[in-house]
C-alpha atoms as a PDB file:
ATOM      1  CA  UNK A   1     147.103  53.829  62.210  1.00  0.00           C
ATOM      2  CA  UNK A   2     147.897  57.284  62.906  1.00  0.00           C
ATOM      3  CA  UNK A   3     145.114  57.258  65.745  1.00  0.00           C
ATOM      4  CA  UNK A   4     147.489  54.495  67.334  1.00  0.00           C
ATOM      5  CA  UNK A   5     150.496  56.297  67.055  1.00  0.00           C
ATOM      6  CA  UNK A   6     148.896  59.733  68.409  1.00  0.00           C
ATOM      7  CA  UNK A   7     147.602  57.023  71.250  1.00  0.00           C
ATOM      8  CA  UNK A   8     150.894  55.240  72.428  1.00  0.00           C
ATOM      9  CA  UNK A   9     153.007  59.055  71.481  1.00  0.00           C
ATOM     10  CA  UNK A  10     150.459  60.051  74.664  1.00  0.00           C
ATOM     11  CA  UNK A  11     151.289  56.960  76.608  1.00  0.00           C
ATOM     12  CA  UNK A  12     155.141  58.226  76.421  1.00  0.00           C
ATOM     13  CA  UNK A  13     153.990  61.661  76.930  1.00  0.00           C
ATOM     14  CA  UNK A  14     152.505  60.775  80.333  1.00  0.00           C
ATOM     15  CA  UNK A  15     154.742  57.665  81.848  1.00  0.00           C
ATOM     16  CA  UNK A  16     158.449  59.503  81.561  1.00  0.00           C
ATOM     17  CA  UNK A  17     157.259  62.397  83.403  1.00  0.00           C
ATOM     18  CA  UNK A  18     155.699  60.569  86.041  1.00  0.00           C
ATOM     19  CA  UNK A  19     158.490  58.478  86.067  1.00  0.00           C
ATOM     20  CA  UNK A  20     161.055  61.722  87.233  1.00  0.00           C
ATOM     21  CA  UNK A  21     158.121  62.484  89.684  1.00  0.00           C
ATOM     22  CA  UNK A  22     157.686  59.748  90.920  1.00  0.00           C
ATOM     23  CA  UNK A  23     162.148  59.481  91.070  1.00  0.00           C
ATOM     24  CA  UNK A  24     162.242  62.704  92.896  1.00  0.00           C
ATOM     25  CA  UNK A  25     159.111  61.966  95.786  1.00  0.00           C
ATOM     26  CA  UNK A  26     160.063  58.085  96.557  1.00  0.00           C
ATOM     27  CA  UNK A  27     163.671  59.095  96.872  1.00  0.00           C
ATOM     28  CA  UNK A  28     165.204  56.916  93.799  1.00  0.00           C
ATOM     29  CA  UNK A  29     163.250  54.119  94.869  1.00  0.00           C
ATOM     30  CA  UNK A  30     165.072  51.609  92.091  1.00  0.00           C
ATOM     31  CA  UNK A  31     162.117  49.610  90.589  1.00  0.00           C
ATOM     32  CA  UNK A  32     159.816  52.206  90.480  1.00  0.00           C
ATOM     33  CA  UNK A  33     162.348  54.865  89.180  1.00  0.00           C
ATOM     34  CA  UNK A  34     163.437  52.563  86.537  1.00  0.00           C
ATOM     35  CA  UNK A  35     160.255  50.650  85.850  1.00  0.00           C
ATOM     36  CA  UNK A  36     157.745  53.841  84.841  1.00  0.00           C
ATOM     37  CA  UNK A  37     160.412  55.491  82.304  1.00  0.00           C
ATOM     38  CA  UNK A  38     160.975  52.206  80.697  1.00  0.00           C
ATOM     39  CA  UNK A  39     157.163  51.517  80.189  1.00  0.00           C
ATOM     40  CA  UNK A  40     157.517  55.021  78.510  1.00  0.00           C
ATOM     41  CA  UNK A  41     160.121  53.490  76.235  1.00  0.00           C
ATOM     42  CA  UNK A  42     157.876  50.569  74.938  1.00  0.00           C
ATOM     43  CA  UNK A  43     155.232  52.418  74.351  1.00  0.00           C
ATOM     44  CA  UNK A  44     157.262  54.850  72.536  1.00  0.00           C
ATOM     45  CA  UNK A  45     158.723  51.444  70.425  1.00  0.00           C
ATOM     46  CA  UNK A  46     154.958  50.863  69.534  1.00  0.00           C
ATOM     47  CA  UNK A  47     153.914  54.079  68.910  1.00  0.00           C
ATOM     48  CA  UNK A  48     156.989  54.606  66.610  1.00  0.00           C
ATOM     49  CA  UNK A  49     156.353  51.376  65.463  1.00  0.00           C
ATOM     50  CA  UNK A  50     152.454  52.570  63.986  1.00  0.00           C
ATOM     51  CA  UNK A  51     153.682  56.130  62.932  1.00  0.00           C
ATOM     52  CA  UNK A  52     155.766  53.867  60.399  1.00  0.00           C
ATOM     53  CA  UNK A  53     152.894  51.701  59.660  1.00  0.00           C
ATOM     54  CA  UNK A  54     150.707  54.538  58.844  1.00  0.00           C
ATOM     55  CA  UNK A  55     153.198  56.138  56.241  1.00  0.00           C
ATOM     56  CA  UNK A  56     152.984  52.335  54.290  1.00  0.00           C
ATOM     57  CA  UNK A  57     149.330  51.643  54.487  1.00  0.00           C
ATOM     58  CA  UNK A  58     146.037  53.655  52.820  1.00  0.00           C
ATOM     59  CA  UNK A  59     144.494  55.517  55.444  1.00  0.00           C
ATOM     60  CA  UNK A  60     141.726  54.140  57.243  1.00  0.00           C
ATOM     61  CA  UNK A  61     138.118  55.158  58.099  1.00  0.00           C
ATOM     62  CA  UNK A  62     139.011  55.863  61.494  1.00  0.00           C
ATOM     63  CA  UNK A  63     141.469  58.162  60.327  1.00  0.00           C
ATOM     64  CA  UNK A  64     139.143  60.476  58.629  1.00  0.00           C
ATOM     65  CA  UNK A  65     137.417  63.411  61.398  1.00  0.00           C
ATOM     66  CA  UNK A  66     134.707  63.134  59.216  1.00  0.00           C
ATOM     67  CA  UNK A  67     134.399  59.586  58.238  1.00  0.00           C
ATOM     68  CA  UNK A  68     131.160  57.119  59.078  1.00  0.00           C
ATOM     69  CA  UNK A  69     130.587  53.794  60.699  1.00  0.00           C
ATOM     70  CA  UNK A  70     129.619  52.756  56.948  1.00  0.00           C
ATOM     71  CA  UNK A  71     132.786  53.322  55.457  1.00  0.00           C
ATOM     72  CA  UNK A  72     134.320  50.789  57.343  1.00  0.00           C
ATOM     73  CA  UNK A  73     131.728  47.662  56.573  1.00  0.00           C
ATOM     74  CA  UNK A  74     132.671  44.997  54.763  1.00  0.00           C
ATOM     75  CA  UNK A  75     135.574  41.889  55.525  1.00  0.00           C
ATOM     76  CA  UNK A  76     137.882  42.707  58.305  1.00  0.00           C
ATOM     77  CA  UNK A  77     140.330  39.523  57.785  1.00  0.00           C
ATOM     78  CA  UNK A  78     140.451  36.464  58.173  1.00  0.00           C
ATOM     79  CA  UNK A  79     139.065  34.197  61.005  1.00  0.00           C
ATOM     80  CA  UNK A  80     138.498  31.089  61.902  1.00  0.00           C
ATOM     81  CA  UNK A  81     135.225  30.647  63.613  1.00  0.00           C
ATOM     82  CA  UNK A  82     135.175  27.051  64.540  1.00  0.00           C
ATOM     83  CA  UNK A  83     138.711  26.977  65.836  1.00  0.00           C
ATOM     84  CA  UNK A  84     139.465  24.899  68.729  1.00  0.00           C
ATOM     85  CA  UNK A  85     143.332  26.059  69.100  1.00  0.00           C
ATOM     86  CA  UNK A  86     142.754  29.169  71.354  1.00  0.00           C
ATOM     87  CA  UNK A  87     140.522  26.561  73.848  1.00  0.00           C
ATOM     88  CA  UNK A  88     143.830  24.621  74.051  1.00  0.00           C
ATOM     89  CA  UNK A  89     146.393  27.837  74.621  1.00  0.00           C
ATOM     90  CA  UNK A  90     143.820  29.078  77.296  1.00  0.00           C
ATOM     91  CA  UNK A  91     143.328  25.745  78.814  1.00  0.00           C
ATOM     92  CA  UNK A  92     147.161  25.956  78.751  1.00  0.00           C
ATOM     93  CA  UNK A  93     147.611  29.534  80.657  1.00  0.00           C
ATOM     94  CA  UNK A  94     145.336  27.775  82.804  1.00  0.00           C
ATOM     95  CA  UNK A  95     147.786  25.470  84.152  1.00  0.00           C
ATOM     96  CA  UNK A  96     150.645  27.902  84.224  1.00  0.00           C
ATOM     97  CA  UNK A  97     149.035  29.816  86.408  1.00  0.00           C
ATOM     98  CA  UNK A  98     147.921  26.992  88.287  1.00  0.00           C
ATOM     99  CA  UNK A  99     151.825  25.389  88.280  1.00  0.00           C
ATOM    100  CA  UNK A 100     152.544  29.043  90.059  1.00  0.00           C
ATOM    101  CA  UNK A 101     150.393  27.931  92.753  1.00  0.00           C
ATOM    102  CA  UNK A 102     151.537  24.387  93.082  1.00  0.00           C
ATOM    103  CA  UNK A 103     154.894  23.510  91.619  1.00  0.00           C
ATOM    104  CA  UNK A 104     156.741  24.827  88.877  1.00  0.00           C
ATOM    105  CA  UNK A 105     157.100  21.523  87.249  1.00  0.00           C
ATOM    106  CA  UNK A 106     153.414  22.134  86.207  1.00  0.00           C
ATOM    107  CA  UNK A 107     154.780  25.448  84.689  1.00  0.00           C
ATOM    108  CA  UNK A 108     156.981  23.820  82.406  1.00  0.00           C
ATOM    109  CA  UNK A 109     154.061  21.111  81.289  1.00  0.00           C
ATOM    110  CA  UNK A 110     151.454  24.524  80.509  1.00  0.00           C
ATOM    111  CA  UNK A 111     154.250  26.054  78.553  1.00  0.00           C
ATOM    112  CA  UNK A 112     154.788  22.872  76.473  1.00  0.00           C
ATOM    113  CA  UNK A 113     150.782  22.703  75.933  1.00  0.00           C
ATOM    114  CA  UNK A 114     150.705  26.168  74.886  1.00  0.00           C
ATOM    115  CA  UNK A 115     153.978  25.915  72.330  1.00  0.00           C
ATOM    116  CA  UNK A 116     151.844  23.340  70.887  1.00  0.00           C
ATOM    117  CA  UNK A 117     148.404  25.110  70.996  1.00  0.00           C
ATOM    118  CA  UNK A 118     150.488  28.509  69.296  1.00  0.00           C
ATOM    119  CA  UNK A 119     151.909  26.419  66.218  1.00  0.00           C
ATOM    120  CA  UNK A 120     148.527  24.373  66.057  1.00  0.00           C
ATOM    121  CA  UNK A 121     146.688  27.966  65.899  1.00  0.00           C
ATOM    122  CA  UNK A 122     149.432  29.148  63.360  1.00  0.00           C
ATOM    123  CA  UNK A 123     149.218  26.315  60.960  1.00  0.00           C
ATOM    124  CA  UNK A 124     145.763  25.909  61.109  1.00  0.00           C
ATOM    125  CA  UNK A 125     145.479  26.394  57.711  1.00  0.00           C
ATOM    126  CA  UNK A 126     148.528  24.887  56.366  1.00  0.00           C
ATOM    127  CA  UNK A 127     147.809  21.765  54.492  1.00  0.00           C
ATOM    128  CA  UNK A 128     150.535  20.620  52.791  1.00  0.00           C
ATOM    129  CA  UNK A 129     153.824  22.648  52.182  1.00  0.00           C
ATOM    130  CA  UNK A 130     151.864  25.322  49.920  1.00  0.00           C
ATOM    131  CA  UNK A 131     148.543  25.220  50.737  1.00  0.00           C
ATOM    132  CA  UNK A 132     146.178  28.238  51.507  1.00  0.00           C
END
């Protein structure tokens, strides 16, 4: 994780000075002057967020300089390979986007769908009340 947080600390590193830039050449333009900082912020959140991570966890093979593909074989997690859940939150973006274009009573319907889809995906495994 500490490749993350070296990624995202970057990601601050470059959006809040562009942000003052671009304050001082667009005049204090408001979206724009507020807008780029506070991108800076959030990545800083999730950068901050993986520096703590990587204090917690092992290190990993992409953490080593020196480490090979190799070392990183073996399971990955957990996945479900003959899910049909993310077909239905998909299916459900779909028609947000889609309400955008046509009514946003079709929004509202695509955001129900994909409530739905999200727990299904969620709980896919859930059986029961303890079941694994």
């Amino acid at each position: 994780m500490k490749l993350e947080a070296k990624l995202f600390g970057y990601g601050v590193a470059f959006f809040v000075p562009v942000g003052l830039i671009y304050a001082l050449w667009s005049d204090g333009e408001p979206v724009g002057t507020v807008g780029i900082p506070l991108v800076g912020g959030l990545v800083g959140m999730i950068g901050a967020y993986f520096a703590l991570l990587a204090r917690r966890i092992d290190a990993r093979p992409e953490d080593d300089e020196h480490g090979e593909i190799e070392q990183g074989a073996g399971d990955q997690g957990v996945y479900s390979p003959w899910s049909w859940w993310p077909l239905a939150i998909g299916a459900a973006g779909a028609v947000v986007f889609l309400g955008l274009a046509i009514g946003w009573w079709l929004v509202y319907i695509g955001v129900a769908l994909g409530v739905v889809g999200l727990v299904g995906w969620v709980f896919e495994f859930s059986r029961g009340q303890h079941a694994h």
